[in-house]
C-alpha atoms as a PDB file:
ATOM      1  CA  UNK A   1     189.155 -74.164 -28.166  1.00  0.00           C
ATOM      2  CA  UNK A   2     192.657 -74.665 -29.516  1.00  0.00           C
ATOM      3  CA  UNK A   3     194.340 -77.775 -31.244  1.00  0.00           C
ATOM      4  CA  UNK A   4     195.918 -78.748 -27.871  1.00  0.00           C
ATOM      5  CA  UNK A   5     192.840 -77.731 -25.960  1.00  0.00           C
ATOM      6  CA  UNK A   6     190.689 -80.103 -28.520  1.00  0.00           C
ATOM      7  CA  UNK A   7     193.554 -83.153 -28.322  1.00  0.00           C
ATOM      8  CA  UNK A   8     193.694 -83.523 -24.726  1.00  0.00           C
ATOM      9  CA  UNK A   9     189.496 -83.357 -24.023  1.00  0.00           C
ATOM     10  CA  UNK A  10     188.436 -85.464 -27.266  1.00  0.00           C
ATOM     11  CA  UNK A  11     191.209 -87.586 -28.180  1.00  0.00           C
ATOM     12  CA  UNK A  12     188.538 -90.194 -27.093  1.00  0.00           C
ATOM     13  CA  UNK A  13     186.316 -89.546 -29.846  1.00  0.00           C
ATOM     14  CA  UNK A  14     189.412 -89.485 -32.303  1.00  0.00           C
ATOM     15  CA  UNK A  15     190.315 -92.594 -31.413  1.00  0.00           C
ATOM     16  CA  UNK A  16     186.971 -93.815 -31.853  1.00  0.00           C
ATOM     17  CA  UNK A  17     186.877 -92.406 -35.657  1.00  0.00           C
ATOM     18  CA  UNK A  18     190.056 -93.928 -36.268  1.00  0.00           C
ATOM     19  CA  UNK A  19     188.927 -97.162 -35.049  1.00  0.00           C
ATOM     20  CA  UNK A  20     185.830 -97.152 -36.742  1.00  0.00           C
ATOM     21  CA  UNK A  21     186.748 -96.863 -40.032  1.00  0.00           C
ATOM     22  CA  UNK A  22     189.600 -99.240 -39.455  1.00  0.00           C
ATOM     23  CA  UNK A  23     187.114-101.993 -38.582  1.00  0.00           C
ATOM     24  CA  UNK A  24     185.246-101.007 -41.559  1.00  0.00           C
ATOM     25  CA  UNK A  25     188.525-101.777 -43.909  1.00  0.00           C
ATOM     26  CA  UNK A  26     188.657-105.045 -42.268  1.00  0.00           C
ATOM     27  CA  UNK A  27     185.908-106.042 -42.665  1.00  0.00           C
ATOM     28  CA  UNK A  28     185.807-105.361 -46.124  1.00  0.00           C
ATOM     29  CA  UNK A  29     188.669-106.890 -46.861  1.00  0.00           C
ATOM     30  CA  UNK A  30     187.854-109.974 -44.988  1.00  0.00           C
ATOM     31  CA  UNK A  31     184.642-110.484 -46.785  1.00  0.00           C
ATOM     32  CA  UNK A  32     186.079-109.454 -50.318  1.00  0.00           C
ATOM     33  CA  UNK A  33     188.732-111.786 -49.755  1.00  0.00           C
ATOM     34  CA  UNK A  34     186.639-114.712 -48.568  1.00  0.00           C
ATOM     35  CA  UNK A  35     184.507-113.779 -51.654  1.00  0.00           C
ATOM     36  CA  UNK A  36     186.681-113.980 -54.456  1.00  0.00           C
ATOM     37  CA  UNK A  37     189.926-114.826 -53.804  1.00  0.00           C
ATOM     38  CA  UNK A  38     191.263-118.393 -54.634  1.00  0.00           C
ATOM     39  CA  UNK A  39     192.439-119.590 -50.756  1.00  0.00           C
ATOM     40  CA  UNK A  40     188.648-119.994 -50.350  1.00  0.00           C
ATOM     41  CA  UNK A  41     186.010-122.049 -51.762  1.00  0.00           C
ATOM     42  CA  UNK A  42     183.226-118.938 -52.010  1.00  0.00           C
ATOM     43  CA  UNK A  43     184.593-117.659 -55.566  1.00  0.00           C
ATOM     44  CA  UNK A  44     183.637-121.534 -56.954  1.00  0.00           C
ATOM     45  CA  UNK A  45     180.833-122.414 -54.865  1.00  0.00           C
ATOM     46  CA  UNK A  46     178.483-119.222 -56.176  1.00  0.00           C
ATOM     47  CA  UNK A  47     179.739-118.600 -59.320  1.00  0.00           C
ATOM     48  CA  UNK A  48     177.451-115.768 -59.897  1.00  0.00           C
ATOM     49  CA  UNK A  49     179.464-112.416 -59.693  1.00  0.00           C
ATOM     50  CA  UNK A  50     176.448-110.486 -58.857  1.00  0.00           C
ATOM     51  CA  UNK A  51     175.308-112.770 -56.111  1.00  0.00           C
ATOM     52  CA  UNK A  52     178.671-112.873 -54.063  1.00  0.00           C
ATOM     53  CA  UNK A  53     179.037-108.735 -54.776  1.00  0.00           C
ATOM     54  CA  UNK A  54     175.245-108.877 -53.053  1.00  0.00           C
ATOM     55  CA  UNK A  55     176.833-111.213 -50.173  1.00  0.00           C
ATOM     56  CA  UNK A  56     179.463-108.453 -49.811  1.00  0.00           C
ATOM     57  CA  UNK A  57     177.165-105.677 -49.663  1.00  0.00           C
ATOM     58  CA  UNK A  58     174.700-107.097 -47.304  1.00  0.00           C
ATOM     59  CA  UNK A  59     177.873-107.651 -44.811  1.00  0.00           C
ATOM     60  CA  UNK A  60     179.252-104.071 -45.496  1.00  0.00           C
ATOM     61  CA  UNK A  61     175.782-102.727 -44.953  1.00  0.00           C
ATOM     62  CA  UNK A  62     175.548-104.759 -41.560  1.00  0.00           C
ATOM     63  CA  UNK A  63     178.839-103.793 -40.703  1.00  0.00           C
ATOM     64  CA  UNK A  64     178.121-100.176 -40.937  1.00  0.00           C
ATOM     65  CA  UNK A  65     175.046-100.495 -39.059  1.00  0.00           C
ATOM     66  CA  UNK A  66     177.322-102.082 -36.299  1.00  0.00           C
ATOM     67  CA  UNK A  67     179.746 -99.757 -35.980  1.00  0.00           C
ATOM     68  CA  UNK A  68     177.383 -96.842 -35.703  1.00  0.00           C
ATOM     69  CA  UNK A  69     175.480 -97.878 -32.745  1.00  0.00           C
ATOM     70  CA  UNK A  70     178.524 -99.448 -31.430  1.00  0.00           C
ATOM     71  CA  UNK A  71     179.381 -97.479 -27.902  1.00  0.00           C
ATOM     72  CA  UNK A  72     182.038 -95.643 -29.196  1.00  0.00           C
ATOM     73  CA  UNK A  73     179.998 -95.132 -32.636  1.00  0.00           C
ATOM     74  CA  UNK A  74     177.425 -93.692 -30.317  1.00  0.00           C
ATOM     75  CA  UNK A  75     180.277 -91.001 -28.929  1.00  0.00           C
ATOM     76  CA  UNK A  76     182.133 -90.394 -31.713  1.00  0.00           C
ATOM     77  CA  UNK A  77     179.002 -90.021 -34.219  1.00  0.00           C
ATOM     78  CA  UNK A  78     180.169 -92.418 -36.210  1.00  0.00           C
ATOM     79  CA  UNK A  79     181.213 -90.263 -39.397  1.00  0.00           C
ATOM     80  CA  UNK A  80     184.085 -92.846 -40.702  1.00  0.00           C
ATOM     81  CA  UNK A  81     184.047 -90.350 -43.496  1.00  0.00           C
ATOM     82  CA  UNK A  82     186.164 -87.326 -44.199  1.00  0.00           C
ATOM     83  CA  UNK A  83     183.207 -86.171 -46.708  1.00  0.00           C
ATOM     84  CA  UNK A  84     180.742 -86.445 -43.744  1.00  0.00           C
ATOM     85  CA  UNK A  85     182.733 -84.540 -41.312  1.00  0.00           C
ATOM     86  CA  UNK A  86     183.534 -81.690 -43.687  1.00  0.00           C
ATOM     87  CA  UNK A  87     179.822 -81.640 -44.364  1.00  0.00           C
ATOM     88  CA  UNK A  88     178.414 -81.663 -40.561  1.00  0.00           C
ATOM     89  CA  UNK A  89     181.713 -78.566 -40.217  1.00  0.00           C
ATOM     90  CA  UNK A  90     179.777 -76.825 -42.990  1.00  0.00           C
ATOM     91  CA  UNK A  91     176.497 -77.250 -41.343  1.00  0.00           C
ATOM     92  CA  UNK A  92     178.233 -75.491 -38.192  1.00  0.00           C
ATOM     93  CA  UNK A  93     178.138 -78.734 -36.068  1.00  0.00           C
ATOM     94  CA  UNK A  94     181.345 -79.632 -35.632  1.00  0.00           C
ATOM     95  CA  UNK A  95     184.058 -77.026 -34.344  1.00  0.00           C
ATOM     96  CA  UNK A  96     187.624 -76.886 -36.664  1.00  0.00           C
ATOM     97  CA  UNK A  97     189.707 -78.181 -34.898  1.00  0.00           C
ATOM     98  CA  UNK A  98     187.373 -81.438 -33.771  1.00  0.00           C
ATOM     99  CA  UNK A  99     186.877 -81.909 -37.763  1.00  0.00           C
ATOM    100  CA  UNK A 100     190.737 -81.782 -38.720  1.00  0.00           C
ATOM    101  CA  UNK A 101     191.278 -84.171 -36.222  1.00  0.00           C
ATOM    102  CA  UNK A 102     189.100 -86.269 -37.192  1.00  0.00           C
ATOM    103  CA  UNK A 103     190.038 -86.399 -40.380  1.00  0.00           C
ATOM    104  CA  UNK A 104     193.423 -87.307 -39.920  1.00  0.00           C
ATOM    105  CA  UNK A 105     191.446 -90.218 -37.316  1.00  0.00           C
ATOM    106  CA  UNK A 106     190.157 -92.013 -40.689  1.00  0.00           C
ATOM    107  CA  UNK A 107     192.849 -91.357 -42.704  1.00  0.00           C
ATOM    108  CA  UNK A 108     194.883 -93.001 -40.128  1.00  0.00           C
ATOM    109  CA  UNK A 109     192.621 -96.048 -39.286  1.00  0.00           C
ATOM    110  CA  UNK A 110     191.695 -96.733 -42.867  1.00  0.00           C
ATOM    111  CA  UNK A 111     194.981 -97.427 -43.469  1.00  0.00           C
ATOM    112  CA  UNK A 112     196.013 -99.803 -40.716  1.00  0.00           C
ATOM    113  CA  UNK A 113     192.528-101.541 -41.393  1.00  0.00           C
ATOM    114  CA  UNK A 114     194.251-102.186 -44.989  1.00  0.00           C
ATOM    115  CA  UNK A 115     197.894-103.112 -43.670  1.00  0.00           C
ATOM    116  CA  UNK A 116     195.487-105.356 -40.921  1.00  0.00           C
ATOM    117  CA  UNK A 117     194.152-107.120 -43.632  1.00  0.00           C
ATOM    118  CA  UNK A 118     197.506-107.542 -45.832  1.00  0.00           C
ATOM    119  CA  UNK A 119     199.116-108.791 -42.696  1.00  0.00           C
ATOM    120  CA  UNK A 120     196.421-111.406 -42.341  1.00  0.00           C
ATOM    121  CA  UNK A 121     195.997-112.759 -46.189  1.00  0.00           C
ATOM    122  CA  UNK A 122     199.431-111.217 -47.657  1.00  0.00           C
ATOM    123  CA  UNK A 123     199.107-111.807 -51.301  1.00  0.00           C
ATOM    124  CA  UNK A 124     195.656-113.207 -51.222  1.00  0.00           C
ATOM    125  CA  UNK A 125     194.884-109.499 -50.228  1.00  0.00           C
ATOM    126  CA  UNK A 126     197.520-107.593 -52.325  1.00  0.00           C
ATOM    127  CA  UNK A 127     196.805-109.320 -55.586  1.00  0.00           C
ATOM    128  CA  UNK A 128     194.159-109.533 -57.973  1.00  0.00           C
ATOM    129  CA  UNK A 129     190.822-109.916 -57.882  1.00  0.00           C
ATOM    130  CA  UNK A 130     190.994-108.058 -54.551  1.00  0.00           C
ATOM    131  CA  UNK A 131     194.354-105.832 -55.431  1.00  0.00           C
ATOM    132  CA  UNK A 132     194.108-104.367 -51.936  1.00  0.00           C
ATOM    133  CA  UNK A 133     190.523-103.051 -52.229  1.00  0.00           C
ATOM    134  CA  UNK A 134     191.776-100.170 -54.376  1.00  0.00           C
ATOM    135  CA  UNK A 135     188.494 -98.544 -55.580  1.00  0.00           C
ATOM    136  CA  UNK A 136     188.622 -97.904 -59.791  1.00  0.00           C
ATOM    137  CA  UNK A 137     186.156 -96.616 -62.238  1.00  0.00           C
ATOM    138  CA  UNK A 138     184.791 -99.059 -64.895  1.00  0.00           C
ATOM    139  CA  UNK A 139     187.118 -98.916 -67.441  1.00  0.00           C
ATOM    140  CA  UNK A 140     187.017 -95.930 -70.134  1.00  0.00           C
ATOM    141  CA  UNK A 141     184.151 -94.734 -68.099  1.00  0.00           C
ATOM    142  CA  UNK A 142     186.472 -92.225 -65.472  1.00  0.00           C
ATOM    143  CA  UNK A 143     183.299 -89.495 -65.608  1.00  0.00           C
ATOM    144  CA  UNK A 144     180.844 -91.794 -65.496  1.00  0.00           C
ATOM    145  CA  UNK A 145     182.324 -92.910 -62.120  1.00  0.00           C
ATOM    146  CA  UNK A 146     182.545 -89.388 -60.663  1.00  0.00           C
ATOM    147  CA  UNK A 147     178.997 -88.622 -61.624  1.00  0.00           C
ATOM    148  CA  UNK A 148     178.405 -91.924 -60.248  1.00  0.00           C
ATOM    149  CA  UNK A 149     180.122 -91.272 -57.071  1.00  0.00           C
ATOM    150  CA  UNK A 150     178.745 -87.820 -56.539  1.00  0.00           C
ATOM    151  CA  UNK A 151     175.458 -89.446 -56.478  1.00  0.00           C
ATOM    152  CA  UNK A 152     175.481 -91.836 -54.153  1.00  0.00           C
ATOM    153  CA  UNK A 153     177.094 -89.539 -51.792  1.00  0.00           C
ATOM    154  CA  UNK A 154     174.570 -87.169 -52.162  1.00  0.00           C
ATOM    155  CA  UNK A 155     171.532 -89.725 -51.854  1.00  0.00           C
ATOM    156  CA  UNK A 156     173.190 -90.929 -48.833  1.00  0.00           C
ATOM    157  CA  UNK A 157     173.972 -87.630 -47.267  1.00  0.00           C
ATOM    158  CA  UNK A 158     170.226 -86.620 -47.706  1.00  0.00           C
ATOM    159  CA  UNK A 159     169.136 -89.003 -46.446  1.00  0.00           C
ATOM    160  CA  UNK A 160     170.990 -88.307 -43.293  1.00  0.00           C
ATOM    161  CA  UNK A 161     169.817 -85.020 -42.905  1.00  0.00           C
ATOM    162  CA  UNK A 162     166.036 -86.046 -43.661  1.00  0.00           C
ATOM    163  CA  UNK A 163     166.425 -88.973 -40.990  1.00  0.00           C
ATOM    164  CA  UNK A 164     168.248 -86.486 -38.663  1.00  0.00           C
ATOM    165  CA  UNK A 165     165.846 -83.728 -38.651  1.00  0.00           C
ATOM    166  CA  UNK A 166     162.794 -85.670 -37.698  1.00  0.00           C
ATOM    167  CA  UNK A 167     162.333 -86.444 -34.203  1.00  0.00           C
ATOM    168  CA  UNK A 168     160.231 -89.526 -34.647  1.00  0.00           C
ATOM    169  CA  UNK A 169     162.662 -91.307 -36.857  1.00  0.00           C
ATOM    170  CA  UNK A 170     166.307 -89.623 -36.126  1.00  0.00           C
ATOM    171  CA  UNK A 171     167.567 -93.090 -34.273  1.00  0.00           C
ATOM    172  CA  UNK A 172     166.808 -94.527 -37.584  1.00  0.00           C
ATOM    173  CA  UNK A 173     169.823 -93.320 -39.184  1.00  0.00           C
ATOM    174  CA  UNK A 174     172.333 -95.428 -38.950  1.00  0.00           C
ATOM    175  CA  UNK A 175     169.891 -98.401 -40.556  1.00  0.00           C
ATOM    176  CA  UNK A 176     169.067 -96.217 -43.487  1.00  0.00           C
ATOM    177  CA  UNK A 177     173.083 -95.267 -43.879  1.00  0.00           C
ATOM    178  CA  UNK A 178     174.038 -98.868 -43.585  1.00  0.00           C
ATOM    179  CA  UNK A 179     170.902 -99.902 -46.186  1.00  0.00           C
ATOM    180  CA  UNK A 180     172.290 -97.193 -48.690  1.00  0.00           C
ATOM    181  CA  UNK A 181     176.076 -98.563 -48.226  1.00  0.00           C
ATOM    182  CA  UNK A 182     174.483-102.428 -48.923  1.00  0.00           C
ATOM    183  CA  UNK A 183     172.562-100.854 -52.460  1.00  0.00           C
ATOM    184  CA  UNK A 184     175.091 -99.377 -53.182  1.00  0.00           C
ATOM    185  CA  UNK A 185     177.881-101.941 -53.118  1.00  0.00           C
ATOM    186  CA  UNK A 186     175.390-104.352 -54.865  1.00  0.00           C
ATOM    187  CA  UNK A 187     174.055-101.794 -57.844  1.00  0.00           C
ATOM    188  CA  UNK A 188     176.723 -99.103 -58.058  1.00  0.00           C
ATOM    189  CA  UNK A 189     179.935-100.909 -57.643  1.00  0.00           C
ATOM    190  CA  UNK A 190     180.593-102.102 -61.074  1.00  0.00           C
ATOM    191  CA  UNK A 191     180.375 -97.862 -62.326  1.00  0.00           C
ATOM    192  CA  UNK A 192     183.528 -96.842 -59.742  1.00  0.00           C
ATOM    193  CA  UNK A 193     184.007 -99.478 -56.920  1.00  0.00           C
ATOM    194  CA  UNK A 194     181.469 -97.457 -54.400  1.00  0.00           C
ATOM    195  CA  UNK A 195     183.830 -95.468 -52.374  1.00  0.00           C
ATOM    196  CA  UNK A 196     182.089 -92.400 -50.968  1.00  0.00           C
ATOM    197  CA  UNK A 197     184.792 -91.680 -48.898  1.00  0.00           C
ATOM    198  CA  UNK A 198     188.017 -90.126 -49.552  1.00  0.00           C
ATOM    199  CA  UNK A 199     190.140 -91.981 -46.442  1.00  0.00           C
ATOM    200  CA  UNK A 200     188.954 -95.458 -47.547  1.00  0.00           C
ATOM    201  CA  UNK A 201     189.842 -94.899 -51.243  1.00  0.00           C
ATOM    202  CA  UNK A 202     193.400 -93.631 -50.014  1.00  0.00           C
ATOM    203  CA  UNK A 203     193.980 -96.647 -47.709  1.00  0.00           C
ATOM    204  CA  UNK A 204     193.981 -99.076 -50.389  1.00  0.00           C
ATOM    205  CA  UNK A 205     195.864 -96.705 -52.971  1.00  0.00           C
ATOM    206  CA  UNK A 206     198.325 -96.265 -50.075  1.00  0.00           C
ATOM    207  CA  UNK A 207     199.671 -99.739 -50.652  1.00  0.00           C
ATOM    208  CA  UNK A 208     198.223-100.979 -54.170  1.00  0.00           C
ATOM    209  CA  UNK A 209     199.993 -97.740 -55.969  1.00  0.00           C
ATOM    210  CA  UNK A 210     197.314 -96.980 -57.921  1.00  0.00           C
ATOM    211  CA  UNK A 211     196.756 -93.072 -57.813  1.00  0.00           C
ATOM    212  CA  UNK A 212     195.594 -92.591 -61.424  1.00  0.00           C
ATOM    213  CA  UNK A 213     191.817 -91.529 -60.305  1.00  0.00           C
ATOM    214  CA  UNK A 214     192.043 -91.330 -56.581  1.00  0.00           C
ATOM    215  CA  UNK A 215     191.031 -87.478 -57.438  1.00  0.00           C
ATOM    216  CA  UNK A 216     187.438 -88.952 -58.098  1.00  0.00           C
ATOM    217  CA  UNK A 217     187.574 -90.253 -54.884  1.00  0.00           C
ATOM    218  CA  UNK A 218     188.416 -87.437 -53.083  1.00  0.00           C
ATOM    219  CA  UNK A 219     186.565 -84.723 -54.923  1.00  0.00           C
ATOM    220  CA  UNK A 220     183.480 -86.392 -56.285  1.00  0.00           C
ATOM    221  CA  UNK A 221     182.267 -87.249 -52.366  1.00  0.00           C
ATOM    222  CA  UNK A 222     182.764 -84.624 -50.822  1.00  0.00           C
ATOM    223  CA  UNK A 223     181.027 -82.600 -53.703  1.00  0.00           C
ATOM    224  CA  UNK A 224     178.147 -84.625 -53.411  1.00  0.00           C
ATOM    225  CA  UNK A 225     177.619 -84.673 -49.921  1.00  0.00           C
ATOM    226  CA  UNK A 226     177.654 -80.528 -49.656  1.00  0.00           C
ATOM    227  CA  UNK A 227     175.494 -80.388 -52.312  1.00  0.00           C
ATOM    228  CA  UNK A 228     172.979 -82.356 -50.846  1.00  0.00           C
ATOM    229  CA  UNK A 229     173.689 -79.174 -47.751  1.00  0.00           C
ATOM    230  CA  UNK A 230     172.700 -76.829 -51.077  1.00  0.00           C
ATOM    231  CA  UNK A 231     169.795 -78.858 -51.834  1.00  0.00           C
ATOM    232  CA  UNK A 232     168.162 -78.532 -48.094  1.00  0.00           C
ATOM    233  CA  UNK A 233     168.828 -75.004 -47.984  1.00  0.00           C
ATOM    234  CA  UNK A 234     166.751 -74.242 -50.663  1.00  0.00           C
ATOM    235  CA  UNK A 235     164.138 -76.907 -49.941  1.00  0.00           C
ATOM    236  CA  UNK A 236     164.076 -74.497 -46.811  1.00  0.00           C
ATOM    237  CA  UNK A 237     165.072 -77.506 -44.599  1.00  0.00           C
ATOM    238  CA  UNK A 238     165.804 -76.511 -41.212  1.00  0.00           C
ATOM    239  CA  UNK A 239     168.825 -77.984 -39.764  1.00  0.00           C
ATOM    240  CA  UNK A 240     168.757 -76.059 -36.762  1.00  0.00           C
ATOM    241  CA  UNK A 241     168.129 -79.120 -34.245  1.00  0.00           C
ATOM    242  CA  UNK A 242     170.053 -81.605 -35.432  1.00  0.00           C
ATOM    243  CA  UNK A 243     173.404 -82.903 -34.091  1.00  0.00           C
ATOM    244  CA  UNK A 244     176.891 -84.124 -35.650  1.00  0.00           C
ATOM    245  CA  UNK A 245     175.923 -87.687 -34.919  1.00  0.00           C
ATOM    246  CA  UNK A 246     173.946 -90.233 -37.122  1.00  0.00           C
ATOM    247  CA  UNK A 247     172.729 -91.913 -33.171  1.00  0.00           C
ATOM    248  CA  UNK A 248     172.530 -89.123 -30.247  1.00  0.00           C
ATOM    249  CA  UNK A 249     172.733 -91.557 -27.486  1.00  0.00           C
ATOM    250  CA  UNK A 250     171.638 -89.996 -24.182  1.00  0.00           C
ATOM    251  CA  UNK A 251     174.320 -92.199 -22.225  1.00  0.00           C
ATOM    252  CA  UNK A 252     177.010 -90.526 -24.572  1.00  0.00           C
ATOM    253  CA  UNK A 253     178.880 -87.290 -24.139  1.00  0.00           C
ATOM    254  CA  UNK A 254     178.223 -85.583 -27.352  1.00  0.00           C
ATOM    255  CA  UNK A 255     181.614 -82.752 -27.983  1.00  0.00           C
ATOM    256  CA  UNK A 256     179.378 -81.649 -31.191  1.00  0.00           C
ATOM    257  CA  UNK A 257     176.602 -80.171 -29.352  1.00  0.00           C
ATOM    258  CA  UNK A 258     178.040 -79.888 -25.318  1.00  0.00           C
ATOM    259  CA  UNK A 259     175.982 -82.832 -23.983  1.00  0.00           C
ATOM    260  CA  UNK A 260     176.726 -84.504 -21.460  1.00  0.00           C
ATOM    261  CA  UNK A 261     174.548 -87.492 -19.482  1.00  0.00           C
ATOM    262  CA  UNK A 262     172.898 -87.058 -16.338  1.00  0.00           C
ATOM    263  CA  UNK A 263     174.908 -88.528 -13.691  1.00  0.00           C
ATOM    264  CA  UNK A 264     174.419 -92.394 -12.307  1.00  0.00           C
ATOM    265  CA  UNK A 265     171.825 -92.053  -9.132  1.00  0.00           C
ATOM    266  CA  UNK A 266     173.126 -92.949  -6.123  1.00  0.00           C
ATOM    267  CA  UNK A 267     171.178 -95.751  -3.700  1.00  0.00           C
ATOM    268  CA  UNK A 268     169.326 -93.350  -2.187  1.00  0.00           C
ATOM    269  CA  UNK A 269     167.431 -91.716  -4.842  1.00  0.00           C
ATOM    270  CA  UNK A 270     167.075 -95.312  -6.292  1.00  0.00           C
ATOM    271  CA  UNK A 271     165.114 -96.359  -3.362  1.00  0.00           C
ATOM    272  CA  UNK A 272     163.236 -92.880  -3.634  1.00  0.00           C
END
């Protein structure tokens, strides 16, 4: 299937990527902003910095868990991650031309999540604490946060595949991801700002200007989330069933795998 071919029969499910991680960037900067910037009484009322990062991560965490069995999560797949895609392409479950455009998808709704978000809070949302979301490493500590950052992408991508390739537990998926994205907001944040994802990181760079380590962001997930692929493959982890989806709904076209759902019965078989 060709690039036009591929535009006109899934621009659907590129919309749906787009869309998905857009709603992701608001809602992260929403909650940041409520959090701990000064138009709101949060940042005074729990002045424990731990605490409202926890607050944060438990609504990121439920956020992700949304989106992902959302309707259009459940077509889509729900990647919201250029790492992920690239990483389901490797596996040989998502064709090329699907995975480019989806890639550009996230890039493109991660940053009108972040101009979303400026447009509702202006300088609440451009200017420190939340400095447009931009994702840094803890200061002096640059490899620290890609080592950091390769983790956690390749715990979380792991775990996907474990969760994916077990029948009995593969709707499970999207709670595990969304758990991981909660821990690791509340434990991890502090070493590089818990990106995992190359679009989201270059959504808030985008506008805050701040390019000095985006390259951790885009190398250090993507790195970790192929080398969990690595790790399976020698663990002799079959990956043979699984689909480019963390939820396979059955009322979902899936373009990863062909599916496609049974039609609606008519009256008569109904009555039947």
């Amino acid at each position: 299937m060709g690039p036009f071919q591929s535009l006109r029969d899934h621009w659907p499910e590129y919309l749906m990527e787009a869309w998905g991680l857009g709603v992701f960037m608001v809602a992260a900067g929403v909650s940041v902003v409520v959090m701990e910037s000064g138009i709101f009484p949060m940042r005074d009322l729990i002045g424990d910095a731990d605490l409202r990062r926890a607050i944060i991560g438990i609504a990121m965490g439920l956020t992700a868990i949304g989106i992902i069995y959302s309707p259009w999560g459940k077509q889509s797949g729900a990647h919201l991650n250029p790492a992920v895609t690239l990483t389901f392409y490797r596996l040989g479950k998502v064709a090329t031309w699907d995975a480019l455009f989806y890639v550009i998808a996230q890039f493109i709704g991660g940053t009108l999540g972040v101009l979303l978000v400026w447009g509702m809070f202006g300088d609440s949302f451009a200017q420190p604490p939340v400095n447009y979301l931009v994702t840094m490493p803890m200061v002096g500590r640059y490899w620290l946060a890609f080592i950091a950052e390769l983790f956690i992408s390749m715990t979380l991508m792991l775990a996907v595949l474990f969760f994916l390739n077990r029948s009995a537990m593969e709707h499970m998926t999207g709670l595990a991801a969304g758990v991981l994205v909660a821990l690791f907001i509340i434990f991890e944040a502090p070493l590089s700002g818990m990106s995992m994802n190359p679009a989201r990181s270059f959504a808030s760079s985008a506008f805050g200007g701040e390019w000095t380590y985006i390259w951790i962001y885009f190398s250090a997930p993507l790195i970790g989330m192929l080398s969990a692929v690595e790790i399976c493959r020698l663990m002799k982890f079959s990956t043979l069933r699984m689909c480019a989806k963390l939820d396979h709904a059955d009322d979902r076209r899936c373009i990863h795998c062909g599916y496609m759902p049974p039609p609606p019965l008519k009256n008569a078989e109904l009555d039947d």
